[in-house]
C-alpha atoms as a PDB file:
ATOM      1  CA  UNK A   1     140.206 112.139  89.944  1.00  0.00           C
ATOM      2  CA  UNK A   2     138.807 113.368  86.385  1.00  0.00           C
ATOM      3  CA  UNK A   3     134.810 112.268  86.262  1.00  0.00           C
ATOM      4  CA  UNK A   4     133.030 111.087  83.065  1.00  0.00           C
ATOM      5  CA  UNK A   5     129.431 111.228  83.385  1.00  0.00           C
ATOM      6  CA  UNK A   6     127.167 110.060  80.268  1.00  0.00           C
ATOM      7  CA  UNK A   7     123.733 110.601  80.770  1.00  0.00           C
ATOM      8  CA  UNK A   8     122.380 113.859  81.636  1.00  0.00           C
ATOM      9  CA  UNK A   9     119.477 112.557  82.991  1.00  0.00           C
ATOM     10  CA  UNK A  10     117.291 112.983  86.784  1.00  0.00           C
ATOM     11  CA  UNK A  11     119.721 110.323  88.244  1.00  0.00           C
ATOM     12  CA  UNK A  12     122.775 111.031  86.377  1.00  0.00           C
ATOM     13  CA  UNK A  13     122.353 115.223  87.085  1.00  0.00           C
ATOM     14  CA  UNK A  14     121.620 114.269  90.974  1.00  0.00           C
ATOM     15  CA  UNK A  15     124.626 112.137  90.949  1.00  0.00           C
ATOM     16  CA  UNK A  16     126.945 115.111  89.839  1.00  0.00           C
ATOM     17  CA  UNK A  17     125.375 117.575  92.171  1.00  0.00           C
ATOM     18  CA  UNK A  18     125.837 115.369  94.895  1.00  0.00           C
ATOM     19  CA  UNK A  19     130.146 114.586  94.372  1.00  0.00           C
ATOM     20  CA  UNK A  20     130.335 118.467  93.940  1.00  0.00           C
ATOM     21  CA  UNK A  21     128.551 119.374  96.268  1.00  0.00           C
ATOM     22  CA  UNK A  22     130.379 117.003  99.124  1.00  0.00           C
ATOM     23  CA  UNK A  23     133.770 118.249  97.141  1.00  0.00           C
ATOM     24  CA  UNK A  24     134.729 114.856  96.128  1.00  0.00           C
ATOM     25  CA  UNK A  25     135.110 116.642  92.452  1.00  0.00           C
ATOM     26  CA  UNK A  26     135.440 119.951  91.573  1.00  0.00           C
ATOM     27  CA  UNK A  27     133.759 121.252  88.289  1.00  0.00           C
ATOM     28  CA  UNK A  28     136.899 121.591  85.839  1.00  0.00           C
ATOM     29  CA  UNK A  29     137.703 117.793  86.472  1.00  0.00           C
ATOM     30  CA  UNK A  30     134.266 116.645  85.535  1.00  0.00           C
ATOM     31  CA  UNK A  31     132.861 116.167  81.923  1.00  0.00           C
ATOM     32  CA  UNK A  32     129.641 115.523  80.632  1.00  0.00           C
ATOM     33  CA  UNK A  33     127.890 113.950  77.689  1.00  0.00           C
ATOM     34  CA  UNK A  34     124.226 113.393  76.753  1.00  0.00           C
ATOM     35  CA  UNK A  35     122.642 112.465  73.326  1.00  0.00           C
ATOM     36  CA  UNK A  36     119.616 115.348  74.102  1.00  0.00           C
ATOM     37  CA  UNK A  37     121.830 118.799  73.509  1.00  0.00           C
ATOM     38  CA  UNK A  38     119.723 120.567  75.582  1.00  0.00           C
ATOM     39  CA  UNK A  39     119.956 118.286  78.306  1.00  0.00           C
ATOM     40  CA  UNK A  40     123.830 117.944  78.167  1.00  0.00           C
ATOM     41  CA  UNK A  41     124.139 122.205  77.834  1.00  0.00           C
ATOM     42  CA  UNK A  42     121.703 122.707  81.183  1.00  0.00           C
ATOM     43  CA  UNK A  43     123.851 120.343  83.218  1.00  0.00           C
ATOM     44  CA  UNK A  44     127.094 121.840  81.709  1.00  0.00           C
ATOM     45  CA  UNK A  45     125.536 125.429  82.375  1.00  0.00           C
ATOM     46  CA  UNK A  46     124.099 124.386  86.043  1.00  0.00           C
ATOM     47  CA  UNK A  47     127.264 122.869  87.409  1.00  0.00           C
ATOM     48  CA  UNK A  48     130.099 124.556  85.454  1.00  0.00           C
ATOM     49  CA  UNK A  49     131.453 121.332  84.240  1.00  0.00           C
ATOM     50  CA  UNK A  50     133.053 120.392  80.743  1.00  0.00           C
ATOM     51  CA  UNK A  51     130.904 119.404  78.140  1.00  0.00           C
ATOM     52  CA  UNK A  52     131.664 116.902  75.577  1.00  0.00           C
ATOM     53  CA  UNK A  53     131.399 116.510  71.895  1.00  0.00           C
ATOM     54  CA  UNK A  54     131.311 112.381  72.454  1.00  0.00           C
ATOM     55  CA  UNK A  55     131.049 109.749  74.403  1.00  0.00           C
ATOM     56  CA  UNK A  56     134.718 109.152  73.229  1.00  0.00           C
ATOM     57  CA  UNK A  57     135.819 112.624  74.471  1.00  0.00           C
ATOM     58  CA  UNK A  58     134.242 111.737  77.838  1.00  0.00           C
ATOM     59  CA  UNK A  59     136.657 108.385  77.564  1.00  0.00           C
ATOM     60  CA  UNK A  60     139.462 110.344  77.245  1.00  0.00           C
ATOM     61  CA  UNK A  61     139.149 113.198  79.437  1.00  0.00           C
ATOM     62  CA  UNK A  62     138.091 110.577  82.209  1.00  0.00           C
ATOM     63  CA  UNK A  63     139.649 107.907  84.457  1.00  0.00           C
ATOM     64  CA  UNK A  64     136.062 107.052  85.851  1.00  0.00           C
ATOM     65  CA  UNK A  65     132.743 106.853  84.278  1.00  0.00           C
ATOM     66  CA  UNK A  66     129.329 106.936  85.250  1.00  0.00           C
ATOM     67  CA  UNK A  67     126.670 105.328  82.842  1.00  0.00           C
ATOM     68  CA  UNK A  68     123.502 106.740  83.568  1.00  0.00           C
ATOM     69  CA  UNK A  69     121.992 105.951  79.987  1.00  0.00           C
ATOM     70  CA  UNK A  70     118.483 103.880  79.668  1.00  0.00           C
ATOM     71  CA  UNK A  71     119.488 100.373  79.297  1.00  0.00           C
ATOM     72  CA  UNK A  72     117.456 100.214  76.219  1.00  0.00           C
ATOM     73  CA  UNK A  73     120.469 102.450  74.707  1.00  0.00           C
ATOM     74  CA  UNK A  74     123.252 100.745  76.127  1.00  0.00           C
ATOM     75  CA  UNK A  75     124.056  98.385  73.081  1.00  0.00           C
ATOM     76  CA  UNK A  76     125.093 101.340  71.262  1.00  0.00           C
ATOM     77  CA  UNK A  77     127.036 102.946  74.193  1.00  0.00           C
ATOM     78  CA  UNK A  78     128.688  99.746  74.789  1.00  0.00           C
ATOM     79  CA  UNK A  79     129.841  99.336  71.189  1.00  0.00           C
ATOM     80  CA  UNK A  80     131.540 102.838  70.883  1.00  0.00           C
ATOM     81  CA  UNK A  81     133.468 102.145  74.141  1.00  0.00           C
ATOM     82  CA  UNK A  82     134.406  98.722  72.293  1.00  0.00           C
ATOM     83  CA  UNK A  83     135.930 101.006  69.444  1.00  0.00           C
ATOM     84  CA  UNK A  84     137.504 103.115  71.767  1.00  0.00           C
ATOM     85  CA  UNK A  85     141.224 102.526  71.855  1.00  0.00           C
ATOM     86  CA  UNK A  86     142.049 104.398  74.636  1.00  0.00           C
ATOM     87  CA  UNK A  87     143.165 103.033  78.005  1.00  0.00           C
ATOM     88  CA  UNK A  88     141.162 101.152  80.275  1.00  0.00           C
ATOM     89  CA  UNK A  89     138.586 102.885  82.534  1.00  0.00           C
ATOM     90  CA  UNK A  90     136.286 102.359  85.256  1.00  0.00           C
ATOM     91  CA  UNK A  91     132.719 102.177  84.336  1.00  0.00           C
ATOM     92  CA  UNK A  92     130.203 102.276  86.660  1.00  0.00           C
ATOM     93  CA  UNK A  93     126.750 101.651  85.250  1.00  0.00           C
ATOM     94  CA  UNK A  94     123.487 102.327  87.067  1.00  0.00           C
ATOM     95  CA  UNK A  95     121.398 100.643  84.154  1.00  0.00           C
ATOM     96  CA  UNK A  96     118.576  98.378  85.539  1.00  0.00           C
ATOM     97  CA  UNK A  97     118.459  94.705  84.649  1.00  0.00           C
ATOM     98  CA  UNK A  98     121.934  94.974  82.452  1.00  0.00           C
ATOM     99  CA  UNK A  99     124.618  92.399  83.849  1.00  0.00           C
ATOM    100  CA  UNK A 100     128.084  93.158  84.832  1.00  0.00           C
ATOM    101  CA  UNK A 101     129.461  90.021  82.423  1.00  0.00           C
ATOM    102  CA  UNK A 102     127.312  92.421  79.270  1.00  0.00           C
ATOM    103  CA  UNK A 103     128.905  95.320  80.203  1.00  0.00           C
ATOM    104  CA  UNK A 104     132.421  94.201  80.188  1.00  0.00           C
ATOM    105  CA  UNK A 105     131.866  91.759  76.977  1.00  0.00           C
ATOM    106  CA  UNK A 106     130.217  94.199  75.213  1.00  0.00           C
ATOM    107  CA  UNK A 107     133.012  96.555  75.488  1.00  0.00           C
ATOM    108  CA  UNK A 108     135.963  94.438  74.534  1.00  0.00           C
ATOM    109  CA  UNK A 109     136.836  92.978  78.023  1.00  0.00           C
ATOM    110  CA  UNK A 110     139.707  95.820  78.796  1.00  0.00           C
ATOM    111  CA  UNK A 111     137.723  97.743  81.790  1.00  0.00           C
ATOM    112  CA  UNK A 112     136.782  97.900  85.105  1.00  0.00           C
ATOM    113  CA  UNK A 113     132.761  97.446  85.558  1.00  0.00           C
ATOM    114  CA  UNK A 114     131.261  98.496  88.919  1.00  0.00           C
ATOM    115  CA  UNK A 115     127.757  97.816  88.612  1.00  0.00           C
ATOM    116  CA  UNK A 116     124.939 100.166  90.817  1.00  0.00           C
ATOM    117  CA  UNK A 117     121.925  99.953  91.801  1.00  0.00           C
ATOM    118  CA  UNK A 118     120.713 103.281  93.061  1.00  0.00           C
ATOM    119  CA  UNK A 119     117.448 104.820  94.252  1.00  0.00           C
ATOM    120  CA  UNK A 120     115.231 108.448  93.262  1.00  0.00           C
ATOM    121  CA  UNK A 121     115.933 109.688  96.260  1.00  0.00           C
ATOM    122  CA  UNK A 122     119.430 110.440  95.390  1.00  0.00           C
ATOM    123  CA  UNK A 123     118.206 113.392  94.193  1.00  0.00           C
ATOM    124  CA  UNK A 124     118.343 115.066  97.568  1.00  0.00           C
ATOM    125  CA  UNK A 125     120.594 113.241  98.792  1.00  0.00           C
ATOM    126  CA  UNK A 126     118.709 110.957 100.665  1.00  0.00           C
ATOM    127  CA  UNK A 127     119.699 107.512  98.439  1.00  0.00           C
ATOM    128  CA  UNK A 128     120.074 104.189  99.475  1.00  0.00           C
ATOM    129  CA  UNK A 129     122.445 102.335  96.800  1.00  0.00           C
ATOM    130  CA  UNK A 130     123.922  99.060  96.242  1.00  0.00           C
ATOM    131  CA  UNK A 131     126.983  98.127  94.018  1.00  0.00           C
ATOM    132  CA  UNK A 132     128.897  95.511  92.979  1.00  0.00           C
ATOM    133  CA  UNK A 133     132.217  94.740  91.662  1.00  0.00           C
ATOM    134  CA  UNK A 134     133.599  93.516  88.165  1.00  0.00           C
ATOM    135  CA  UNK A 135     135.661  90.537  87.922  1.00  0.00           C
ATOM    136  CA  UNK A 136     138.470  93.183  87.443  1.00  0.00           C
ATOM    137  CA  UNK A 137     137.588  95.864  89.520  1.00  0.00           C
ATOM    138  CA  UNK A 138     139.944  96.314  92.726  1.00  0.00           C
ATOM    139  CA  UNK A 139     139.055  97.470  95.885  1.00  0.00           C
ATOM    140  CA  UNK A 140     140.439 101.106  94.896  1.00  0.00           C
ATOM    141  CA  UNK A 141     137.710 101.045  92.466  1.00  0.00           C
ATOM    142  CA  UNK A 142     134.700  99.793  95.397  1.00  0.00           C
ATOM    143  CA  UNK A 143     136.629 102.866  97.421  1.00  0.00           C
ATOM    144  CA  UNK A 144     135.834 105.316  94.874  1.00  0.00           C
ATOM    145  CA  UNK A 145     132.415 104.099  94.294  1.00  0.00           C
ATOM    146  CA  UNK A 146     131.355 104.514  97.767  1.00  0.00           C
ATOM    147  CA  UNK A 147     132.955 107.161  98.221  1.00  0.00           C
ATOM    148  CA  UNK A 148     130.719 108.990  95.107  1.00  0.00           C
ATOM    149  CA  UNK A 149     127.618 106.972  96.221  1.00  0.00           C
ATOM    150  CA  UNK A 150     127.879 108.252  99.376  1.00  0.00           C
ATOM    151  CA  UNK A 151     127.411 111.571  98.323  1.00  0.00           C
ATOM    152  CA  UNK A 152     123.988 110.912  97.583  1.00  0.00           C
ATOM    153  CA  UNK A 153     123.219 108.887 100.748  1.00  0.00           C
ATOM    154  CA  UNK A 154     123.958 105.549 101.924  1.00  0.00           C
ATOM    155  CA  UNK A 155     125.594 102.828  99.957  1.00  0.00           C
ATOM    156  CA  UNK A 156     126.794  99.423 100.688  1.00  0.00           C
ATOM    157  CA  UNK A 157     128.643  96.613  98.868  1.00  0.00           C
ATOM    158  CA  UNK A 158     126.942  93.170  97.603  1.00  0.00           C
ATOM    159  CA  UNK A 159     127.212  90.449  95.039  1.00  0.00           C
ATOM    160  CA  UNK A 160     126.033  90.739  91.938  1.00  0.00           C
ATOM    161  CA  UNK A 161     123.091  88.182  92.163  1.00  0.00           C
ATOM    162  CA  UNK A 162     122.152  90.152  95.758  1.00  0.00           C
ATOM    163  CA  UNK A 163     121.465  93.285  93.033  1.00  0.00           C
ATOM    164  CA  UNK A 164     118.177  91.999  92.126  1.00  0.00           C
ATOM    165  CA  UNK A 165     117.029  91.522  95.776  1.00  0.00           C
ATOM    166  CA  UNK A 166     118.169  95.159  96.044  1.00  0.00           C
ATOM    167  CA  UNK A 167     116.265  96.403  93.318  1.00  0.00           C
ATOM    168  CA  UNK A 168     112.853  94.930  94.308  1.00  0.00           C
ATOM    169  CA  UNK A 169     113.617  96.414  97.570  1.00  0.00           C
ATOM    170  CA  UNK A 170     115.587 100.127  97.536  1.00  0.00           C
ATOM    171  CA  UNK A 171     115.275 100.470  93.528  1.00  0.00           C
ATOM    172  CA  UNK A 172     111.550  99.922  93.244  1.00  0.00           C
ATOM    173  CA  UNK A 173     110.813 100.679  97.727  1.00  0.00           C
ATOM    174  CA  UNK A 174     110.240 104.709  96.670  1.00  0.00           C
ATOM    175  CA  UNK A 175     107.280 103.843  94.979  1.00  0.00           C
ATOM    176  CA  UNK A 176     105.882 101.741  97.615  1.00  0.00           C
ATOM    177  CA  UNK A 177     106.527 104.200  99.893  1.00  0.00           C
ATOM    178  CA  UNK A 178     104.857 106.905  97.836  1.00  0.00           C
ATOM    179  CA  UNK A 179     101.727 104.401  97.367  1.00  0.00           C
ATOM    180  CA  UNK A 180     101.288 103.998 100.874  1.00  0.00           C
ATOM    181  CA  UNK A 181     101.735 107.956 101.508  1.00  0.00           C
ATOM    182  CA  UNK A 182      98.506 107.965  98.681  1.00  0.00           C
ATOM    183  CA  UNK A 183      96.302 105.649 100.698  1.00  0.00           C
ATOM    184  CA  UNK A 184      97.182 107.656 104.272  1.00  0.00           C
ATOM    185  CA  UNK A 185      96.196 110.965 102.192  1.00  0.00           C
ATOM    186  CA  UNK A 186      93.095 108.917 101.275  1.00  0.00           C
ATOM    187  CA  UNK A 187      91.936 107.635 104.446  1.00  0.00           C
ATOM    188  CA  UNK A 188      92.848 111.042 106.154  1.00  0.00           C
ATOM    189  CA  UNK A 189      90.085 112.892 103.462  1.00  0.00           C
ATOM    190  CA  UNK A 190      88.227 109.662 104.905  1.00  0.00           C
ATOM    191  CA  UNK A 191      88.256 110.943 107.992  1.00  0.00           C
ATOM    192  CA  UNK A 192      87.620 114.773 107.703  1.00  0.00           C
ATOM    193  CA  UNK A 193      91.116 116.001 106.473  1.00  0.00           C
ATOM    194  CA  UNK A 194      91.641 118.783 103.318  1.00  0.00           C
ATOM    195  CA  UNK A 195      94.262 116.602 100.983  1.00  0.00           C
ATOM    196  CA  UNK A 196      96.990 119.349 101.465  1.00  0.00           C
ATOM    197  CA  UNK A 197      96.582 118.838 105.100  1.00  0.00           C
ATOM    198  CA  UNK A 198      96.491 115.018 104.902  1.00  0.00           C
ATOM    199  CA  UNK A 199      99.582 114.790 102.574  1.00  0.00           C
ATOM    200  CA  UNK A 200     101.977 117.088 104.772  1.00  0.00           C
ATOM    201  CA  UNK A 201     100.816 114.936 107.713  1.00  0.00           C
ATOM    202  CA  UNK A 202     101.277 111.897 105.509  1.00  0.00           C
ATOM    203  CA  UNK A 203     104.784 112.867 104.118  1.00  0.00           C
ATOM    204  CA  UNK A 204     106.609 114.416 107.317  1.00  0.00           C
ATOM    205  CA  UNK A 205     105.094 110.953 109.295  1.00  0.00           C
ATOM    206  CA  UNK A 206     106.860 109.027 106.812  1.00  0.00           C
ATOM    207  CA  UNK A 207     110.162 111.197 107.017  1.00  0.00           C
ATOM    208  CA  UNK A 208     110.448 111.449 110.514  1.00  0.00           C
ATOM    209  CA  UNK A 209     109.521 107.818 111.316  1.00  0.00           C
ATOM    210  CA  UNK A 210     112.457 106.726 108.731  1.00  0.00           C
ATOM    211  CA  UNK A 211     114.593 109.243 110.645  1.00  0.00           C
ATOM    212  CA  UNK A 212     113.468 108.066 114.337  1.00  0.00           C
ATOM    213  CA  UNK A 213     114.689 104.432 113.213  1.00  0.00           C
ATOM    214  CA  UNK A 214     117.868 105.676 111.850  1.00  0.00           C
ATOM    215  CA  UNK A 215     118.875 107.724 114.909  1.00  0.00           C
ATOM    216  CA  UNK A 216     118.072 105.511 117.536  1.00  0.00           C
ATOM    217  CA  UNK A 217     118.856 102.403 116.628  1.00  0.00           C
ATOM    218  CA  UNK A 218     115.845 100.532 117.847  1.00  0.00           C
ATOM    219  CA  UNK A 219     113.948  97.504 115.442  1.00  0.00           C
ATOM    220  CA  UNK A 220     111.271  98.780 113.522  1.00  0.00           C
ATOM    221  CA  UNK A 221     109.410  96.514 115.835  1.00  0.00           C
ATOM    222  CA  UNK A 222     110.483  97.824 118.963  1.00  0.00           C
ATOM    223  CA  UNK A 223     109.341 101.145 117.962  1.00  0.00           C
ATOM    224  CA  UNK A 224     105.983  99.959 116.950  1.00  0.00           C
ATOM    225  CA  UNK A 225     105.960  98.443 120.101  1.00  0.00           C
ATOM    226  CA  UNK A 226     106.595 101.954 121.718  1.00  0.00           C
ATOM    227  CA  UNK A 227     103.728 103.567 119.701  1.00  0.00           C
ATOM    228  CA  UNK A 228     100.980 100.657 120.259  1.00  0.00           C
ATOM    229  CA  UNK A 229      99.347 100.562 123.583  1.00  0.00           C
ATOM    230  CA  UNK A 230      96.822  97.875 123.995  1.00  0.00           C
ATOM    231  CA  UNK A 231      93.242  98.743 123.437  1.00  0.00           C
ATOM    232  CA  UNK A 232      94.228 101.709 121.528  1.00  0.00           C
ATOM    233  CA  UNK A 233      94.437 103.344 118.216  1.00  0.00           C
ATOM    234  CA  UNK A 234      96.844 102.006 116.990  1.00  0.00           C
ATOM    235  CA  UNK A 235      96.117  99.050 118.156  1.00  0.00           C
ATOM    236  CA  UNK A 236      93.393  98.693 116.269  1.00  0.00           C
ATOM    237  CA  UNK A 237      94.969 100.235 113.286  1.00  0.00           C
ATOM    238  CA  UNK A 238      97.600  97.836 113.252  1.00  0.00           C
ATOM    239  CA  UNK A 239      95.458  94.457 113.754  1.00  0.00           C
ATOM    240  CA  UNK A 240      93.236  95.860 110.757  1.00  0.00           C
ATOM    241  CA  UNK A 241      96.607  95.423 108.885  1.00  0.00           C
ATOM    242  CA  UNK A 242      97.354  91.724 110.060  1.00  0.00           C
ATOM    243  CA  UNK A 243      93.741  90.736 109.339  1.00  0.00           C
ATOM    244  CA  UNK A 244      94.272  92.152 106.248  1.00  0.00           C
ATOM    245  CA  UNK A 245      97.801  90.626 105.719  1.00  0.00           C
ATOM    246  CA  UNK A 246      99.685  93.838 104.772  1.00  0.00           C
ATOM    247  CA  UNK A 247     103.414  91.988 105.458  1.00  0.00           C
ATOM    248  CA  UNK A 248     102.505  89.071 103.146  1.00  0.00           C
ATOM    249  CA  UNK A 249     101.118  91.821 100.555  1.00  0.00           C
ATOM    250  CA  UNK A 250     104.220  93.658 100.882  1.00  0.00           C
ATOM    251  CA  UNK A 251     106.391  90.512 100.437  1.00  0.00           C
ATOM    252  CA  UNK A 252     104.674  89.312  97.714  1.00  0.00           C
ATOM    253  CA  UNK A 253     104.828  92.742  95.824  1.00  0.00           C
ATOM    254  CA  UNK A 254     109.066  92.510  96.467  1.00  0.00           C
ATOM    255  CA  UNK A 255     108.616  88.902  95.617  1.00  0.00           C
ATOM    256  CA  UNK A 256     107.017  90.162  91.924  1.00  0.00           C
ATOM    257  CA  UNK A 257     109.953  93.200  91.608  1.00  0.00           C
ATOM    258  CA  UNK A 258     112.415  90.389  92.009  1.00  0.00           C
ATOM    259  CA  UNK A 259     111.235  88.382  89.516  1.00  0.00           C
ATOM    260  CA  UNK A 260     110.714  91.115  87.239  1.00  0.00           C
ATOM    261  CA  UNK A 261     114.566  92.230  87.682  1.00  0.00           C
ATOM    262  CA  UNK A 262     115.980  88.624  86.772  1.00  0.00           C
ATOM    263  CA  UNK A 263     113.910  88.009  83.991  1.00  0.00           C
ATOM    264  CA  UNK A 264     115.611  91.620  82.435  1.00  0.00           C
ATOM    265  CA  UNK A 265     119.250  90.960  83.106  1.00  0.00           C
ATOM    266  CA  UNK A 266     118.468  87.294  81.279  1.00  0.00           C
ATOM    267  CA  UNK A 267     116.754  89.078  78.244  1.00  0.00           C
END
């Protein structure tokens, strides 16, 4: 499979690392194109993949193509694919809040979308993505989207209107995780702890409890159960949360991400 990547970016440069790095492409069939220079000749230089004059030359030297522009830019993008008269490809966009119905109507209706909604974490391979599929895209093109996806981490397939639920949890969840790893740095200098002490304590808690629940299997609430005996610490801990309602505040914070997402794909 020849790979088109346009975008240089964090998310489109961890992408490429991680399908060369699990061998799903080698370096000479991948190609590259950003509108920075500089960007576009560090990822060429980095990985040892082609770099493009165009987003036309990444068209044609491509049979896939991953669209890891702004959304913000995509107008543009979409319009030079439109001119492009070249055979249909697969495009697989990554751009927040921009519909798969846009994508293909904005480039003349002749390709395959796949539309994803990824997570910063694929940057070491630890993502959690979501995609969708085109009204012409085939299950050999949801194949090869997992299959490149899951380079990066985990991926699984949804509708289209299931994209925005994903976003205001996996797209936007990094942040809340990284808020809540601020307050437990917080409350451990609270408590007597240096920050660079509180925030490896904070981060590998966080990692290894996300770990713990992936390898065994258990609910999250079973293994809260394990961790809470009565009377204790975090006992306490935990029924300062529910008088504080920290699952409603949670909710209510995805509650706002989803809103936020729909009202972008309808703008």
């Amino acid at each position: 499979m020849r790979l088109g990547i346009i975008g240089c970016g964090k998310m489109g440069s961890a992408l490429l690392a991680g399908v060369l790095k699990s061998g799903v492409c080698k370096p000479e069939s991948v190609v590259v194109h950003d509108a920075v220079a500089a960007a576009q000749e560090a990822v060429s230089t980095s990985y040892g993949v082609a770099s493009a004059a165009s987003n036309s030359e990444v068209l044609a030297a491509s049979d896939a193509v991953l669209l890891c522009i702004k959304p913000q830019t995509f107008p543009a993008l979409l319009e030079e694919i439109r001119q492009w008269e070249g055979p249909p490809r697969l495009l697989i966009s990554i751009a927040a809040g921009i519909r798969i119905a846009a994508i293909e109507n904005g480039s003349g209706n002749r390709h395959r979308v796949i539309r994803v909604m990824p997570n910063t974490p694929a940057m070491v391979q630890r993502g959690a993505s979501a995609f969708a599929r085109g009204s012409t895209a085939t299950a050999e093109d949801a194949s090869l989207t997992g299959t490149l996806l899951e380079s990066v981490g985990f991926v699984t397939e949804v509708t289209e209107p299931q994209l925005d639920a994903v976003t205001a949890l996996s797209g936007s969840g990094p942040a809340y995780i990284f808020f809540l790893i601020e307050s437990l740095v917080k409350g451990g200098q609270d408590v007597g702890l240096d920050e660079t002490t509180a925030l490896h304590l904070a981060a590998h808690t966080v990692a290894g409890a996300a770990e713990l629940l992936l390898s065994t299997r258990e609910t999250p609430a079973k293994l809260r159960e394990n961790v809470t005996s009565p009377g204790g610490t975090t006992f306490a801990a935990l029924e300062s949360l529910r008088s504080d309602h920290f699952d409603d505040i949670v909710r209510r914070a995805m509650g706002a991400a989803h809103r936020r997402s729909l009202e972008l794909g309808d703008q």
